[in-house]
PDB file of N, CA and C in Angstrom:
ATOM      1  N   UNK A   1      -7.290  27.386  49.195  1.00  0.00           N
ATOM      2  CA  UNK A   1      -6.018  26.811  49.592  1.00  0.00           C
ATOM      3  C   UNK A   1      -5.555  27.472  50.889  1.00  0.00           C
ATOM      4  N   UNK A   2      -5.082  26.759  51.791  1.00  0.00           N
ATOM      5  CA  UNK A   2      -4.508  27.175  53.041  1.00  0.00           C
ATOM      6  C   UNK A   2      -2.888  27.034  52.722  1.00  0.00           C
ATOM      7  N   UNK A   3      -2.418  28.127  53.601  1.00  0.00           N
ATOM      8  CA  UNK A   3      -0.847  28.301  53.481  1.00  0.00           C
ATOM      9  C   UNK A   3      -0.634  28.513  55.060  1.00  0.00           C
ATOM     10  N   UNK A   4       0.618  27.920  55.812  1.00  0.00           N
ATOM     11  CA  UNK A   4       1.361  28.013  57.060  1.00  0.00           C
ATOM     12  C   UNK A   4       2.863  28.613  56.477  1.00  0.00           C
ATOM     13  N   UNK A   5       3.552  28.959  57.215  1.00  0.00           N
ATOM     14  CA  UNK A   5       4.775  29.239  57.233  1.00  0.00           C
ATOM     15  C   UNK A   5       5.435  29.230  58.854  1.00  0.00           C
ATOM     16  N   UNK A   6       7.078  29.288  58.736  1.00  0.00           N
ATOM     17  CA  UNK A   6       7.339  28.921  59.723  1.00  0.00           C
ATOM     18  C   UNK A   6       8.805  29.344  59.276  1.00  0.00           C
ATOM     19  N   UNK A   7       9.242  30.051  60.240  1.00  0.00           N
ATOM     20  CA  UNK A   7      10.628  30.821  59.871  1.00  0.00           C
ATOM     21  C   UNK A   7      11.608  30.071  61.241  1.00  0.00           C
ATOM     22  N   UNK A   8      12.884  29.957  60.451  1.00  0.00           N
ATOM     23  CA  UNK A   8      14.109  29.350  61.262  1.00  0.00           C
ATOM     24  C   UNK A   8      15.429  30.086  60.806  1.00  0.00           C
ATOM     25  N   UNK A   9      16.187  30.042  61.865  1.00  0.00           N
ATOM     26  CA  UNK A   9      17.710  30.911  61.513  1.00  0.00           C
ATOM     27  C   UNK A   9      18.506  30.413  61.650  1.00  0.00           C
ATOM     28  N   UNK A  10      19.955  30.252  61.352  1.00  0.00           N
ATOM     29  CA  UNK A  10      21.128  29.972  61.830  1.00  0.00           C
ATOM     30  C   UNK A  10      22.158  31.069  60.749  1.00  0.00           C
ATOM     31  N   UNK A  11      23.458  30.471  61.403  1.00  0.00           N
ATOM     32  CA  UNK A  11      24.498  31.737  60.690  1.00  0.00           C
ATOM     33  C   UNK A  11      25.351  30.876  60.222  1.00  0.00           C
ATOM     34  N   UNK A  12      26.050  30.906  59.289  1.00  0.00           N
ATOM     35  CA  UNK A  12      26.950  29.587  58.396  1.00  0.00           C
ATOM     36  C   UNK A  12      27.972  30.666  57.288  1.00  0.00           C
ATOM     37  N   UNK A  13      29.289  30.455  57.249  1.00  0.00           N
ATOM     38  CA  UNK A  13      29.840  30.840  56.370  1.00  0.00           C
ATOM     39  C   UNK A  13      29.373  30.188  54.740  1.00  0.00           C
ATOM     40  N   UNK A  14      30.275  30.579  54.238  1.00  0.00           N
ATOM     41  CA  UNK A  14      30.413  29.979  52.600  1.00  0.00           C
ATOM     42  C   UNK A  14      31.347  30.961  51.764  1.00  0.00           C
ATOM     43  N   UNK A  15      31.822  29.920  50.593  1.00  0.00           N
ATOM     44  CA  UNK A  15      32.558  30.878  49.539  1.00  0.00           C
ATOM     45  C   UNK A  15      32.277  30.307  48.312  1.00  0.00           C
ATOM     46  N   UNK A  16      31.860  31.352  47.186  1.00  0.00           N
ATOM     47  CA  UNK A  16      31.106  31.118  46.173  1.00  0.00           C
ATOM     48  C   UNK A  16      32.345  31.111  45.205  1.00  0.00           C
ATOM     49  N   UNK A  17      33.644  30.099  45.030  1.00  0.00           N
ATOM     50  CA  UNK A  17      34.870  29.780  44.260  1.00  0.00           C
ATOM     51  C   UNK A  17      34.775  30.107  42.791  1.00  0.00           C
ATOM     52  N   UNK A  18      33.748  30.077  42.519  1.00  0.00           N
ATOM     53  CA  UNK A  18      33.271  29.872  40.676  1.00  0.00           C
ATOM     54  C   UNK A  18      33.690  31.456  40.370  1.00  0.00           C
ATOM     55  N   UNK A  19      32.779  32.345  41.424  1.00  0.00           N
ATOM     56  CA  UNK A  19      32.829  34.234  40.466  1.00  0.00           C
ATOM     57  C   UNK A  19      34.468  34.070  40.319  1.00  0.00           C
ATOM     58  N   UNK A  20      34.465  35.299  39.733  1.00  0.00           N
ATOM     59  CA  UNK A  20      36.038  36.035  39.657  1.00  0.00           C
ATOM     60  C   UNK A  20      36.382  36.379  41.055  1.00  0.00           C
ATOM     61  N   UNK A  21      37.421  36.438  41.063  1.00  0.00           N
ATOM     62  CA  UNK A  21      38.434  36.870  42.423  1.00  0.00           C
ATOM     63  C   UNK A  21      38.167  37.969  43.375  1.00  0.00           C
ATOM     64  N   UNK A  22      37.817  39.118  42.281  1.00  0.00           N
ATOM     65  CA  UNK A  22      37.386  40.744  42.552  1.00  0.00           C
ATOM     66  C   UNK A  22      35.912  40.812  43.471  1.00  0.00           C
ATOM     67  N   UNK A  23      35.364  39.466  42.864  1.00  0.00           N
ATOM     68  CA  UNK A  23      33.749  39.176  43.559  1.00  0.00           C
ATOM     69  C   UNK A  23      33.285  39.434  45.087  1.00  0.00           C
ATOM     70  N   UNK A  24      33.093  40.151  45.541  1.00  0.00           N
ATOM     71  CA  UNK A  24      32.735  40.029  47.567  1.00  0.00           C
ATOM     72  C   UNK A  24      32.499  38.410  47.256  1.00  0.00           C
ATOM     73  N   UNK A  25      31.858  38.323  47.105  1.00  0.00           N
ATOM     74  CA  UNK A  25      31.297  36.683  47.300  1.00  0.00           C
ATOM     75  C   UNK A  25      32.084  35.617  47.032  1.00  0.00           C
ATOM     76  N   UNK A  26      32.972  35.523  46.228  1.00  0.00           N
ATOM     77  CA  UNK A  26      34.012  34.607  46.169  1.00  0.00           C
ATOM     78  C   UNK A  26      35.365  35.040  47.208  1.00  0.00           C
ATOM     79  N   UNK A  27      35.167  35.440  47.839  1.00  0.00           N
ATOM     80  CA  UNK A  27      35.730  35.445  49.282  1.00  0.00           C
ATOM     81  C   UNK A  27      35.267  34.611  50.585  1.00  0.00           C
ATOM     82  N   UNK A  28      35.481  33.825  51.407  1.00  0.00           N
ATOM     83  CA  UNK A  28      35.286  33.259  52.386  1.00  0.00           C
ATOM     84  C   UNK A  28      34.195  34.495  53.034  1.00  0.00           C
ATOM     85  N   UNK A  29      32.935  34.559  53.696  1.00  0.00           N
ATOM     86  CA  UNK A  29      32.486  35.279  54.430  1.00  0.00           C
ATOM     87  C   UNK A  29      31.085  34.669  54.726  1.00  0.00           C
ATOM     88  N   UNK A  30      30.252  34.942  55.935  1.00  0.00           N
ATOM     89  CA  UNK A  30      29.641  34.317  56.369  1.00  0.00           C
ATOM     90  C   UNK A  30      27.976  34.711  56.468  1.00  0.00           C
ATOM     91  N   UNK A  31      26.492  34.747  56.623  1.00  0.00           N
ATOM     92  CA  UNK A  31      25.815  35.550  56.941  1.00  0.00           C
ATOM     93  C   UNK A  31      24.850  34.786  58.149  1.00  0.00           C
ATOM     94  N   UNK A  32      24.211  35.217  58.535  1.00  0.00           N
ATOM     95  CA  UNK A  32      23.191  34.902  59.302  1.00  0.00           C
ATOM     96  C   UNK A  32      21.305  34.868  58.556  1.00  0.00           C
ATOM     97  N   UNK A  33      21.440  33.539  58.261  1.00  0.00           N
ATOM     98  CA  UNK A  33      20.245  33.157  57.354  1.00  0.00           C
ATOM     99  C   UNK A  33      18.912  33.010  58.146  1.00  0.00           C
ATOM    100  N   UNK A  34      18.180  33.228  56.681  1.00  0.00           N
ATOM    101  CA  UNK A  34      16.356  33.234  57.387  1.00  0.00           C
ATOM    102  C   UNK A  34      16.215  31.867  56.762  1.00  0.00           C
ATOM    103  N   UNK A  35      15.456  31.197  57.048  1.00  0.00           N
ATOM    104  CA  UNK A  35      14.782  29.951  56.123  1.00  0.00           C
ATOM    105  C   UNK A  35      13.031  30.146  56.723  1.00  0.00           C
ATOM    106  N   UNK A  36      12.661  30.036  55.552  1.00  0.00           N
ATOM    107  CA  UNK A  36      11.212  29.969  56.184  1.00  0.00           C
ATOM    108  C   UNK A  36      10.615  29.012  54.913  1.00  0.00           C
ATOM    109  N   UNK A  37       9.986  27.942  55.068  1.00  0.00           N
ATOM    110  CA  UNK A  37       8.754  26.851  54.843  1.00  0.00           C
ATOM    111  C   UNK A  37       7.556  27.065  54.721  1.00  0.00           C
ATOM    112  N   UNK A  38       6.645  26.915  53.413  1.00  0.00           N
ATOM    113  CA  UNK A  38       5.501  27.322  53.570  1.00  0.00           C
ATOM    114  C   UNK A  38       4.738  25.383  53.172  1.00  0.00           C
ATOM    115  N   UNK A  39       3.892  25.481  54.160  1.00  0.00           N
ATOM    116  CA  UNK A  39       3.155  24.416  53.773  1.00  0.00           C
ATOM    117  C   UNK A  39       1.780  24.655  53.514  1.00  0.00           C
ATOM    118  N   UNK A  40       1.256  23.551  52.268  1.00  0.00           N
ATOM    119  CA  UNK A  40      -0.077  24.585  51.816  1.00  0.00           C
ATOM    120  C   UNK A  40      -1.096  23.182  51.615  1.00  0.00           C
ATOM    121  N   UNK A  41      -2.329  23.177  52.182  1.00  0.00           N
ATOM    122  CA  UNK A  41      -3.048  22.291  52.089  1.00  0.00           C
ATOM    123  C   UNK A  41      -4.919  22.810  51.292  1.00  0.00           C
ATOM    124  N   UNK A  42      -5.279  22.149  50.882  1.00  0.00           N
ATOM    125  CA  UNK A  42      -7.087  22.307  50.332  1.00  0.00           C
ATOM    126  C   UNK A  42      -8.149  22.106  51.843  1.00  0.00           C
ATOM    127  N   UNK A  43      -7.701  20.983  52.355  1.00  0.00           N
ATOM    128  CA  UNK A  43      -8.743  20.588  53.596  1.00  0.00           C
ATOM    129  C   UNK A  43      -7.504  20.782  54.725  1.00  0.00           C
ATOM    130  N   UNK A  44      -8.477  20.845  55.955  1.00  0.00           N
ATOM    131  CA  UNK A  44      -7.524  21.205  56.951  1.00  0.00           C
ATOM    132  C   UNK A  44      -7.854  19.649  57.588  1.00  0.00           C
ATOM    133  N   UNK A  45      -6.998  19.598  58.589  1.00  0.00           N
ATOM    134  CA  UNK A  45      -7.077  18.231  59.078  1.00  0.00           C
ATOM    135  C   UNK A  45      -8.449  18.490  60.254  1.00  0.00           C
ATOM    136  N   UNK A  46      -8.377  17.182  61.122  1.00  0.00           N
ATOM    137  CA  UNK A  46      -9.208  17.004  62.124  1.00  0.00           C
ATOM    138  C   UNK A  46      -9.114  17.913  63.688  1.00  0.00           C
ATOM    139  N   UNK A  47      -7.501  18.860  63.496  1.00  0.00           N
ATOM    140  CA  UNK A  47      -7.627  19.536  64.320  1.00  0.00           C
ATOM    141  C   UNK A  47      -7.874  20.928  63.798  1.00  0.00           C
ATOM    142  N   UNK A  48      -7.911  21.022  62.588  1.00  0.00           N
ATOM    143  CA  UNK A  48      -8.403  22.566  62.193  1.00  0.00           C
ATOM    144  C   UNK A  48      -6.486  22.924  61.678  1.00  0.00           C
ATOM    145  N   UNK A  49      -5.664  22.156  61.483  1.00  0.00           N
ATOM    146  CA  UNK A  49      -4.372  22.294  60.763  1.00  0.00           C
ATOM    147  C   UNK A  49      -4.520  21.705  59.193  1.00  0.00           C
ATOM    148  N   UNK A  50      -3.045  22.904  58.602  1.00  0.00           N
ATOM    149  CA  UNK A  50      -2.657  22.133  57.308  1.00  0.00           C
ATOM    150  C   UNK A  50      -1.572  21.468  58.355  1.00  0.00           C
ATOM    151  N   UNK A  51      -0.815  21.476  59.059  1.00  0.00           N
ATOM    152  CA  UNK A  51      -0.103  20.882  59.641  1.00  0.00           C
ATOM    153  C   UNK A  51       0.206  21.182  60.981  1.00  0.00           C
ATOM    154  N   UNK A  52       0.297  20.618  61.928  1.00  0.00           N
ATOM    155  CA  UNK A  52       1.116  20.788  63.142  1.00  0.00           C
ATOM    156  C   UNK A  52       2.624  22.031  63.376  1.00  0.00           C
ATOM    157  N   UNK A  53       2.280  22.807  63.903  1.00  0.00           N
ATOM    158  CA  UNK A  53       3.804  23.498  63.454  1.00  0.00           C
ATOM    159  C   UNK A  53       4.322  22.535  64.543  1.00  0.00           C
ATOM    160  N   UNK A  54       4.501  21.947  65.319  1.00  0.00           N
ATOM    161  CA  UNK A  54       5.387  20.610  66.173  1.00  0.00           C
ATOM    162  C   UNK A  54       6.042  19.881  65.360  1.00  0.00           C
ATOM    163  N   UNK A  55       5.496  19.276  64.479  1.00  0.00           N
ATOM    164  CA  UNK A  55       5.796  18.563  63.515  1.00  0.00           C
ATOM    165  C   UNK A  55       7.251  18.704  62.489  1.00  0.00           C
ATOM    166  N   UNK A  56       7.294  20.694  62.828  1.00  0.00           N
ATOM    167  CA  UNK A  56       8.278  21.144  61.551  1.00  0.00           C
ATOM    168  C   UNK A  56       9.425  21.194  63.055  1.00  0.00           C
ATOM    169  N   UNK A  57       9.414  20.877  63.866  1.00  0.00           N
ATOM    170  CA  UNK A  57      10.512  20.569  64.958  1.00  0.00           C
ATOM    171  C   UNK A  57      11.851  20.053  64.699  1.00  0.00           C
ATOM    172  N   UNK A  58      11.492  18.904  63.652  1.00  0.00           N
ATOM    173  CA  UNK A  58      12.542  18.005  62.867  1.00  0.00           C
ATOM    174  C   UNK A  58      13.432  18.843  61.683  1.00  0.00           C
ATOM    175  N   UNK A  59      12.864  19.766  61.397  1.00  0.00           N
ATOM    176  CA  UNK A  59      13.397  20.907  60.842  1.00  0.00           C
ATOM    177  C   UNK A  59      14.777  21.599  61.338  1.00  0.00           C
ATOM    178  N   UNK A  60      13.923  22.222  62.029  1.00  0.00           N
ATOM    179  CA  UNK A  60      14.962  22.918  63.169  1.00  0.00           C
ATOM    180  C   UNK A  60      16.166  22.005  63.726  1.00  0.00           C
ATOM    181  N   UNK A  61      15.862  20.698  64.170  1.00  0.00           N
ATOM    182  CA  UNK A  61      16.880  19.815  64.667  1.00  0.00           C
ATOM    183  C   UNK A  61      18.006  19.391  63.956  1.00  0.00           C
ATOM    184  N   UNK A  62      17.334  19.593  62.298  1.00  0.00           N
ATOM    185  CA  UNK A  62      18.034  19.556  61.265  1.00  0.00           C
ATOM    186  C   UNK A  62      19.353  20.863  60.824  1.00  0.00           C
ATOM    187  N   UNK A  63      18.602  22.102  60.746  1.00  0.00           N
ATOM    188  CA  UNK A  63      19.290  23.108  60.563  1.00  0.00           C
ATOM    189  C   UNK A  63      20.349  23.090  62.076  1.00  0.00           C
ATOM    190  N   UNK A  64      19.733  23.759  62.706  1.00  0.00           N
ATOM    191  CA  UNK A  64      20.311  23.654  64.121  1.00  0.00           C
ATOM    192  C   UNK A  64      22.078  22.338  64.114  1.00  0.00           C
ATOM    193  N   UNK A  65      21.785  21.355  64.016  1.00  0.00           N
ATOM    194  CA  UNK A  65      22.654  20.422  63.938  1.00  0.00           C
ATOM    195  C   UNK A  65      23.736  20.111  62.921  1.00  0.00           C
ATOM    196  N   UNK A  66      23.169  20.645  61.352  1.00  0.00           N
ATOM    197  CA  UNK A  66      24.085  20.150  60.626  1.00  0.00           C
ATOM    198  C   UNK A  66      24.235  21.881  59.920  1.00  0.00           C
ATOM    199  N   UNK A  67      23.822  23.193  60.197  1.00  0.00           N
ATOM    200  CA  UNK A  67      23.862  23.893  59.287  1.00  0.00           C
ATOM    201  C   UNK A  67      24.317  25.311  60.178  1.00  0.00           C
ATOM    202  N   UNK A  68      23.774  25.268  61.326  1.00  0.00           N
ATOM    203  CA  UNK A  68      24.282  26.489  62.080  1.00  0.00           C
ATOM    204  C   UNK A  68      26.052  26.313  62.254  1.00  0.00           C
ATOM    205  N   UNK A  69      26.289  27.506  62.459  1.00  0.00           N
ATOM    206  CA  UNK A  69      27.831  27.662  62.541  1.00  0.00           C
ATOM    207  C   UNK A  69      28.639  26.876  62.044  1.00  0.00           C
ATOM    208  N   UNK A  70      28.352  26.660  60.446  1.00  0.00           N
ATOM    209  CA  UNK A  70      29.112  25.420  59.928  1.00  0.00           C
ATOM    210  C   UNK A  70      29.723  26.227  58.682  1.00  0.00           C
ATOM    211  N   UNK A  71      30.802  25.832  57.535  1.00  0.00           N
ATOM    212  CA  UNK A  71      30.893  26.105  56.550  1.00  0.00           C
ATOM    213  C   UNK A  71      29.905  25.606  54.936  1.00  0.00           C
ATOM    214  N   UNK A  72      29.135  26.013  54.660  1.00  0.00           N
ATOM    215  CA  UNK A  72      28.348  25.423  53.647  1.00  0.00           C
ATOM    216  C   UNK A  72      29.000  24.852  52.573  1.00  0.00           C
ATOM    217  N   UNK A  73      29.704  24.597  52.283  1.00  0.00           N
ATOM    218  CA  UNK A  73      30.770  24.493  51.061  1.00  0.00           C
ATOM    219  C   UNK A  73      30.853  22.944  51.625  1.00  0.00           C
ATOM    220  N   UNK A  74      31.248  22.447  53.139  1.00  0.00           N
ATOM    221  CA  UNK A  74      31.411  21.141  53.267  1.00  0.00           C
ATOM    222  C   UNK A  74      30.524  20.831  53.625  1.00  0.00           C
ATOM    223  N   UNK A  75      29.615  21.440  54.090  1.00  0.00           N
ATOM    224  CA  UNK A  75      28.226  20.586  54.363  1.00  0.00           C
ATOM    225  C   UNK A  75      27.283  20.331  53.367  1.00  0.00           C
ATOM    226  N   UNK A  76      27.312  20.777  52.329  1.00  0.00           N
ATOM    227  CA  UNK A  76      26.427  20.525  51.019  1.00  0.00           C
ATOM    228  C   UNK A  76      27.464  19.639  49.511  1.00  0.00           C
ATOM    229  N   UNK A  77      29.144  19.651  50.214  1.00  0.00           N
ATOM    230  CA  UNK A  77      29.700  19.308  49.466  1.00  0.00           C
ATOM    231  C   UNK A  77      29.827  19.172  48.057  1.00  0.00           C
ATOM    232  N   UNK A  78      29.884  20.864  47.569  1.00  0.00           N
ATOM    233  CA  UNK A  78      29.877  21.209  46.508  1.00  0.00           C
ATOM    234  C   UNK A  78      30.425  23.044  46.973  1.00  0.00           C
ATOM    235  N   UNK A  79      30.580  23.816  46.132  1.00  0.00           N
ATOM    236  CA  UNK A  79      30.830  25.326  45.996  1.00  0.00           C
ATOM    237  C   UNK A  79      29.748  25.988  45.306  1.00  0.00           C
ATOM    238  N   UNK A  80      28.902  25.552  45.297  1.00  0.00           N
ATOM    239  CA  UNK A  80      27.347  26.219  44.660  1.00  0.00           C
ATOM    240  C   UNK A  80      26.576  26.519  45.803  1.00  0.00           C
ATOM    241  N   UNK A  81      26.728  27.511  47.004  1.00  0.00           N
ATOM    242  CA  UNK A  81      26.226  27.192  47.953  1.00  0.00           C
ATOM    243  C   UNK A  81      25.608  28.756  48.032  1.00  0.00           C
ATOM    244  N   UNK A  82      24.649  28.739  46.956  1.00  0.00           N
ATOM    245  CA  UNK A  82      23.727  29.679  46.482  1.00  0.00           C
ATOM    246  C   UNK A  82      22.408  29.980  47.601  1.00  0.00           C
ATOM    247  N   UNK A  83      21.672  31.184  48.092  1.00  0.00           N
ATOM    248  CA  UNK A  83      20.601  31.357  48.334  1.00  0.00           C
ATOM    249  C   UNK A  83      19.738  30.177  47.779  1.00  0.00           C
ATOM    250  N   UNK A  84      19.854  30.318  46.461  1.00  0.00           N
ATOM    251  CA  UNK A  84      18.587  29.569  45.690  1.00  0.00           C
ATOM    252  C   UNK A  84      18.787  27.983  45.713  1.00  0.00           C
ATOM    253  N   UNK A  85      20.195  27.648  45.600  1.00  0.00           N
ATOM    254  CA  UNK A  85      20.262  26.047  46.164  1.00  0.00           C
ATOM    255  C   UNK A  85      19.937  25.643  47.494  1.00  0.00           C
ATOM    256  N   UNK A  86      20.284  27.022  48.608  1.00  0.00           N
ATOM    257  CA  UNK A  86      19.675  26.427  49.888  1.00  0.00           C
ATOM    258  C   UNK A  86      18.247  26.148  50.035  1.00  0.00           C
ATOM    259  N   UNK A  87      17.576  26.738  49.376  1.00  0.00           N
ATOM    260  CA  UNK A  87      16.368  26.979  49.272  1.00  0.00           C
ATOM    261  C   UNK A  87      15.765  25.657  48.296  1.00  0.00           C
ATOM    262  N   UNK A  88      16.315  25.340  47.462  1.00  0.00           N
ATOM    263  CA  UNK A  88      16.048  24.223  46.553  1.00  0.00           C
ATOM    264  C   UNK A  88      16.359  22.349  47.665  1.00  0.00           C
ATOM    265  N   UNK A  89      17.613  23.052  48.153  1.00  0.00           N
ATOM    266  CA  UNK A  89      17.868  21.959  48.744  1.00  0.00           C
ATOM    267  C   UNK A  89      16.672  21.660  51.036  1.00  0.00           C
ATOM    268  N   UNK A  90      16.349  22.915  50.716  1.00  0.00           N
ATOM    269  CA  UNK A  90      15.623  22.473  51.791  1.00  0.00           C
ATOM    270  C   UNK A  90      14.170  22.362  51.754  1.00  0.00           C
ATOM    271  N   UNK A  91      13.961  22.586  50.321  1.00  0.00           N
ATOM    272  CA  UNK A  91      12.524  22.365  49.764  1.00  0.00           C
ATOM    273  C   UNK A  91      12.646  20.474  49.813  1.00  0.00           C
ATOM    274  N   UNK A  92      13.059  20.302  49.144  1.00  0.00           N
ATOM    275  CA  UNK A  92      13.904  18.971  49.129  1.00  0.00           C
ATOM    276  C   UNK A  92      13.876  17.955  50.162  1.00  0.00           C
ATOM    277  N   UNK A  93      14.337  18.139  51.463  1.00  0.00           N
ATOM    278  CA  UNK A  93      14.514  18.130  52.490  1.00  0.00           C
ATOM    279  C   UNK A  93      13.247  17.719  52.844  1.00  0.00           C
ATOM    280  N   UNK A  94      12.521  18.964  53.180  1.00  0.00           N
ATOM    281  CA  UNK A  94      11.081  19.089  53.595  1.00  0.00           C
ATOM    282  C   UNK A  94      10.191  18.342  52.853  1.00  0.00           C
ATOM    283  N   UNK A  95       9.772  18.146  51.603  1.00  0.00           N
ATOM    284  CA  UNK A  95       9.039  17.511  51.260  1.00  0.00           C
ATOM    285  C   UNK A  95       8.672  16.469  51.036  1.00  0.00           C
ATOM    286  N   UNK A  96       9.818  15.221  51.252  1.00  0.00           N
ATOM    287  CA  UNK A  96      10.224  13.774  51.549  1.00  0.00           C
ATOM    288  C   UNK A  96       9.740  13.759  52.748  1.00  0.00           C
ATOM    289  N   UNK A  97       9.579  14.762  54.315  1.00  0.00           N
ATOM    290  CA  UNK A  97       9.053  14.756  55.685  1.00  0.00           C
ATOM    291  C   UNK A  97       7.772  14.951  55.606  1.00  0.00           C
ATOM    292  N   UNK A  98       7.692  16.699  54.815  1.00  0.00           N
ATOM    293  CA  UNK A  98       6.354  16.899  54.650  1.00  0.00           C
ATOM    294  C   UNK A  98       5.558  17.386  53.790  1.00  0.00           C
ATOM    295  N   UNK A  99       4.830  16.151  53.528  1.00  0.00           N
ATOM    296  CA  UNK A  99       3.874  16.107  51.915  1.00  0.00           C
ATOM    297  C   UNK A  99       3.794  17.540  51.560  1.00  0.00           C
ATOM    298  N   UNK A 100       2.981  18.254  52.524  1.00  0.00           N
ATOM    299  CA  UNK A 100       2.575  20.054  52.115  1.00  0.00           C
ATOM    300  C   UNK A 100       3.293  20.627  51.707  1.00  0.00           C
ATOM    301  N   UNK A 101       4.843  20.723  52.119  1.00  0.00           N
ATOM    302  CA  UNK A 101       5.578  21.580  51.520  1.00  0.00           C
ATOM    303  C   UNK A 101       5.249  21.605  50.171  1.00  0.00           C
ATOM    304  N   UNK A 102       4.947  23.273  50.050  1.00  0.00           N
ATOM    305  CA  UNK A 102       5.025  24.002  48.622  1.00  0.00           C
ATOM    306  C   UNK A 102       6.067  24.855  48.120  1.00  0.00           C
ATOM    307  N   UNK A 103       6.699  25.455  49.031  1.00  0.00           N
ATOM    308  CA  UNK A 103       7.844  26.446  48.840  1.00  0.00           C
ATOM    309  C   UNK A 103       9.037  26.468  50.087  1.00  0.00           C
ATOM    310  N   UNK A 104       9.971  27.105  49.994  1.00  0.00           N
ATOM    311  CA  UNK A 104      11.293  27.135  50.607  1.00  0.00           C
ATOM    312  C   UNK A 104      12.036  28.431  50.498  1.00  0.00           C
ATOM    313  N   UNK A 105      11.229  29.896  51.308  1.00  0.00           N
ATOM    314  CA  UNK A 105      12.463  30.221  50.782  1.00  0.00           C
ATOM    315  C   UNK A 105      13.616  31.188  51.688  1.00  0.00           C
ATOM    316  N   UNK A 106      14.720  31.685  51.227  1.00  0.00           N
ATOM    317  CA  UNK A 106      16.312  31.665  51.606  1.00  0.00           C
ATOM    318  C   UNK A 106      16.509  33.221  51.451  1.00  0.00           C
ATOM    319  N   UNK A 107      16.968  33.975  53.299  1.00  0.00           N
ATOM    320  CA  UNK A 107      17.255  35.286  53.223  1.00  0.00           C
ATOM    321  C   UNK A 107      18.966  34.777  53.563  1.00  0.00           C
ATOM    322  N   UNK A 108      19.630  35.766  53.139  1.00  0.00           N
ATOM    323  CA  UNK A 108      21.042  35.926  52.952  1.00  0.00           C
ATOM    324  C   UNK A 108      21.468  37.035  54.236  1.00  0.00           C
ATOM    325  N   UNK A 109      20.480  38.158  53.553  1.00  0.00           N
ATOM    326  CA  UNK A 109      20.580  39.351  54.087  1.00  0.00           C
ATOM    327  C   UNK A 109      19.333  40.229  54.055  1.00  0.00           C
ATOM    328  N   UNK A 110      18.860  41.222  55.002  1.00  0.00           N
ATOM    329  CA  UNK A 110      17.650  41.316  55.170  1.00  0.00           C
ATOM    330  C   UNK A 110      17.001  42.234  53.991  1.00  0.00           C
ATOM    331  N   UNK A 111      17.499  42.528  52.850  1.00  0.00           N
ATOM    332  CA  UNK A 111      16.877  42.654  51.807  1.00  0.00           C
ATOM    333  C   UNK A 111      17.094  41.705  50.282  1.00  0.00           C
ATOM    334  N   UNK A 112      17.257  40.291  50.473  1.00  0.00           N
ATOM    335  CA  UNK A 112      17.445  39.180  49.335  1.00  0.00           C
ATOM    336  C   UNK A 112      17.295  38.244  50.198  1.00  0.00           C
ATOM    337  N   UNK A 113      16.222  37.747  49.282  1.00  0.00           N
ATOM    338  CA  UNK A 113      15.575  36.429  49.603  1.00  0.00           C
ATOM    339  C   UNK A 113      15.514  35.526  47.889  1.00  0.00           C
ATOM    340  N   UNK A 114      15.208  34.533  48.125  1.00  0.00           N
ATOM    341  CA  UNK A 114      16.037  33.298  46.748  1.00  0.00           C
ATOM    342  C   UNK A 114      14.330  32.162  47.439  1.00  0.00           C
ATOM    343  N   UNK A 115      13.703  32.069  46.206  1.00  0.00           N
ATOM    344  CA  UNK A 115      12.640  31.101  46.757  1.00  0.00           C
ATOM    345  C   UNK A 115      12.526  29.862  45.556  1.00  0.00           C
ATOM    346  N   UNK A 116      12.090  28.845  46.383  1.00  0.00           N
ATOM    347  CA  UNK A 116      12.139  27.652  45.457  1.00  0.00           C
ATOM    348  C   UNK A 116      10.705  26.824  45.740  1.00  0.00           C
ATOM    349  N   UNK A 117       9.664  27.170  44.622  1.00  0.00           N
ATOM    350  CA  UNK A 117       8.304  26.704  44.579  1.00  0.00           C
ATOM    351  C   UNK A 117       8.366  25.864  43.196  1.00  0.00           C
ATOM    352  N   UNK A 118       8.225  24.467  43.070  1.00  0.00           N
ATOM    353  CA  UNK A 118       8.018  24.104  42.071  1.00  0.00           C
ATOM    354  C   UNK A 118       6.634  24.503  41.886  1.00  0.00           C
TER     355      UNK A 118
END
């Protein structure tokens, strides 16, 4: 099995409403996220790829546009705006674009990461 990956950033607030009050996290506050994509193929194609990293461009245009410097809470329109849902939800994302996607996963902060491999 072949595996690619491909790491993207942006920075986005959020507030996690559900914890208790006392919670850091149920406070309005913001981080600067990792997302990284792994796509995983058996045969490689005709150029010697599981995929084009060009291809994951639409990605980026994606994050970049609807997710950098935004509040997550209205852009996912819900208050579950978990590591592991970003990660669920951009597995999601990706794999309706691109077949390979196998995994998705979501840094917060540079020691927690949240991954979503069915």
């Amino acid at each position: 099995m072949f595996r690619i990956t491909k790491e993207f950033h942006f920075s986005a607030s959020h507030q996690l409403t559900s914890l208790p009050p006392d919670h850091q996290c149920a406070r309005l506050h913001g981080h600067n996220y990792i997302v990284v994509v792994e796509l995983s193929g058996g045969e490689l194609n005709e150029h010697g790829f599981v995929r084009d990293y060009q291809d994951l461009a639409a990605l980026k245009h994606y994050i970049d546009g609807t997710f950098d410097h935004r509040h997550l809470n209205d852009v996912l329109g819900h208050d579950r705006v978990t590591a592991e849902c970003l990660a669920r939800h951009f597995y999601d994302w990706c794999k309706v674009r691109l077949p390979q996607t196998s995994a998705v996963r979501v840094s917060e902060t540079p020691k927690t990461w949240a991954e979503y491999r069915p």
